[in-house]
Each structure stands twice: as structure tokens, then as C-alpha cells.
Protein backbone atom coordinates (compact mmCIF):
# COMPACT_ATOMS: atom_id res chain seq x y z
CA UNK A 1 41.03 -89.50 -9.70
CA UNK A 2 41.77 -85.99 -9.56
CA UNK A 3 38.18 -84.95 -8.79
CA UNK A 4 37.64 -87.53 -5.94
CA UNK A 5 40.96 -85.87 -4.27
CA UNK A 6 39.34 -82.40 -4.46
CA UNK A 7 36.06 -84.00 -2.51
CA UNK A 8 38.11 -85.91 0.12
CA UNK A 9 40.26 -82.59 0.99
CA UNK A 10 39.52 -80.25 3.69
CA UNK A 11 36.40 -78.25 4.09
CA UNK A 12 36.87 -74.40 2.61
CA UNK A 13 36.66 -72.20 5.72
CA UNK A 14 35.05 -69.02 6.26
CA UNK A 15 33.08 -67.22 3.69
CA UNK A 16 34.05 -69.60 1.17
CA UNK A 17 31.70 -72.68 2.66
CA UNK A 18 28.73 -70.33 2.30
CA UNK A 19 29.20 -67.96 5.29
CA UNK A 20 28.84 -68.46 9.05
CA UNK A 21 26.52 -70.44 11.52
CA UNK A 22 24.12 -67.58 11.63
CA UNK A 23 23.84 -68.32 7.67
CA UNK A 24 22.72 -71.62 8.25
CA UNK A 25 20.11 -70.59 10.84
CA UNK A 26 18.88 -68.06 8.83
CA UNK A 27 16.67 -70.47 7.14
CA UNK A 28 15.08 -71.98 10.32
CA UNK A 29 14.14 -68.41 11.81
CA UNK A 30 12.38 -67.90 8.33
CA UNK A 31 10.63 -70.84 8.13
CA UNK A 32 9.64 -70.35 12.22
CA UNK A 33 8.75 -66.85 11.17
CA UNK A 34 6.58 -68.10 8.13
CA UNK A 35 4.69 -70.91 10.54
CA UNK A 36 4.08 -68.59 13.43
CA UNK A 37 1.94 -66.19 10.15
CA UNK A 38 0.30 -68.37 8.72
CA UNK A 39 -0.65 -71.30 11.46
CA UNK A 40 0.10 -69.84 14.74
CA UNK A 41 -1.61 -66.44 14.69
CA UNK A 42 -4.57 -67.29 13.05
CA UNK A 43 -5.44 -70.64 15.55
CA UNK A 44 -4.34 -67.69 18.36
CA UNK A 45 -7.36 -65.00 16.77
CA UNK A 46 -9.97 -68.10 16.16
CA UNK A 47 -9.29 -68.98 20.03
CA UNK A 48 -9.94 -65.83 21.46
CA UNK A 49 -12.85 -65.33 19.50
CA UNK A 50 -14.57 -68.97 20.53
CA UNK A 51 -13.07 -67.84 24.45
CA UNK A 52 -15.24 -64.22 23.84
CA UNK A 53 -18.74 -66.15 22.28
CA UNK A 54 -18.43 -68.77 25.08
CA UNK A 55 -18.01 -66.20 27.76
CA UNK A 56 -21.24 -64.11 26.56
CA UNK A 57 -23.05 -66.64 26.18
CA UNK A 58 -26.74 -65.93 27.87
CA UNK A 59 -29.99 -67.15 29.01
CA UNK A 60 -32.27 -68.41 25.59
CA UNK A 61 -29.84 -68.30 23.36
CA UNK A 62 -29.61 -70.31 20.37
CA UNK A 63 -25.90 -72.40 20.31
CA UNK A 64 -24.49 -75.50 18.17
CA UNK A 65 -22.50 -77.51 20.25
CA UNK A 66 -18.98 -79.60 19.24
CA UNK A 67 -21.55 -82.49 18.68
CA UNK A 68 -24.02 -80.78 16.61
CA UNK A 69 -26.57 -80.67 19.53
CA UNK A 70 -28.79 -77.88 18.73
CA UNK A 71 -30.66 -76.40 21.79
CA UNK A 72 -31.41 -73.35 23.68
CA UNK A 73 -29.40 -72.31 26.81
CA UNK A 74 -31.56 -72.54 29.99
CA UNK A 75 -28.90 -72.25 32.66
CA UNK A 76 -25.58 -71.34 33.18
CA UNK A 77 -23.23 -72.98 35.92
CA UNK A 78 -19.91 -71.91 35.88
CA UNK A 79 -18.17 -74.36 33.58
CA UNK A 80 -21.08 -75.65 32.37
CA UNK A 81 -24.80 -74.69 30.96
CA UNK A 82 -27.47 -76.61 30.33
CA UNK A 83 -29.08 -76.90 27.04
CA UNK A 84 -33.18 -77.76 26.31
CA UNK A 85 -32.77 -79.79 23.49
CA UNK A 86 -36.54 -80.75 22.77
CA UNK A 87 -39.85 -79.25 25.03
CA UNK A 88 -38.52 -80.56 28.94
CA UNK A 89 -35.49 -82.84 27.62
CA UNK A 90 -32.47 -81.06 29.10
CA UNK A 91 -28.82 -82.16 29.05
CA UNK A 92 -25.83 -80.32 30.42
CA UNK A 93 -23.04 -79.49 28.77
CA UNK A 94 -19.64 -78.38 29.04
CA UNK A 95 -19.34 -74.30 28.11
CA UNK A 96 -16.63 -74.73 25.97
CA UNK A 97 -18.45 -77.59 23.45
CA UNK A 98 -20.63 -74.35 22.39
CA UNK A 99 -19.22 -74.02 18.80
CA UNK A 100 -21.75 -71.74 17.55
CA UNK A 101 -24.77 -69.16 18.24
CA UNK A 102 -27.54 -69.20 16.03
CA UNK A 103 -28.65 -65.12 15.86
CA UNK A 104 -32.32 -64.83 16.74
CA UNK A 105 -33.19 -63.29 13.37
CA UNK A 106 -32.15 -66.59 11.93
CA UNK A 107 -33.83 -68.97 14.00
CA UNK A 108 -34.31 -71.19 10.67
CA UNK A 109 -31.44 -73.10 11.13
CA UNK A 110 -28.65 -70.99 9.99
CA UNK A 111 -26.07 -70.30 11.87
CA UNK A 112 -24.30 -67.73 12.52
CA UNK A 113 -20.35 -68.56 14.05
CA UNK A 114 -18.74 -65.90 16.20
């Protein structure tokens, strides 16, 4: 009975129930701090780097798209570029479903991603 007094009495206050509010958001800044290294930079790097391939992106190149279209850029339109998928079969496409250049000293079918 004696114990089940102690847990029904007031809360300790102060230092003694494990230190302050900013104690108890210490944790959550960590854990933002922790997310924002190891998800939210990284997504941040691997967008800018798809945002710099799309926007250097040139005549004849070699891409990949989203949808695993493989062609070679014929024409670029703003937004958009078209892509010669097979001798004069040409579909257009939006700039940013480019998700790879193949280099032009792999032309095989490897790809190189930028």
C-alpha cells in the first residue's frame, strides 16, 4: 500500500523529474538533426545533380528516361525534348523524365547516371 501512495503523490519538481522542458526537447532536435543527415541532405545533393544533367542536356545525346525509354535527343523545347526512339519514330517528352545519359563511349547500353 505504501508503494502505490508514493506513485499517486505529487510529481518531483525541478531537477529532480529529469531536468527542464529544454531536456525533453533535446531528444526531438537530435533526432530532427539525425533525419535532416542522413535523408534530407542527401535527396537535396541527388536533386541538384538530376536539375544540373537535365539542364545540359544537348542535341544527340544518349538519355534513359523515368520509363526506361531509351532514345536520342533530337530537339529541345523548353520544358520538353523530343526523343527518336527507333529510325523516324519520335515521341516527346517531358525534360525532367530524363533519368539518365548514356556517355558516347558507352553507347553499348551502359549507362552512365549523372
Amino acid at each position: 500500500m505504501i508503494n502505490i501512495a508514493y506513485a499517486m503523490g505529487p510529481a518531483p519538481s525541478g531537477d529532480a523529474a529529469g531536468g527542464t522542458a529544454l531536456g525533453g526537447l533535446l531528444p526531438l532536435v537530435l533526432i530532427f538533426f539525425v533525419f535532416y543527415l542522413l535523408l534530407i541532405r542527401p535527396q537535396k545533393k541527388q536533386m541538384q545533380k538530376h536539375k544540373e544533367m537535365v539542364n545540359t542536356l544537348k542535341k544527340s545525346d544518349e538519355v534513359v528516361t523515368s520509363g526506361g525509354i531509351h532514345g536520342r535527343v533530337t530537339a529541345l523545347r523548353g520544358k520538353e525534348l523530343e526523343l527518336e526512339i527507333a529510325p523516324q519514330v519520335r515521341v516527346t517528352v517531358s525534360r525532367q523524365s530524363v533519368s539518365a545519359v548514356k556517355s558516347p563511349e558507352t553507347q553499348t547500353g551502359e549507362i552512365k547516371e549523372k
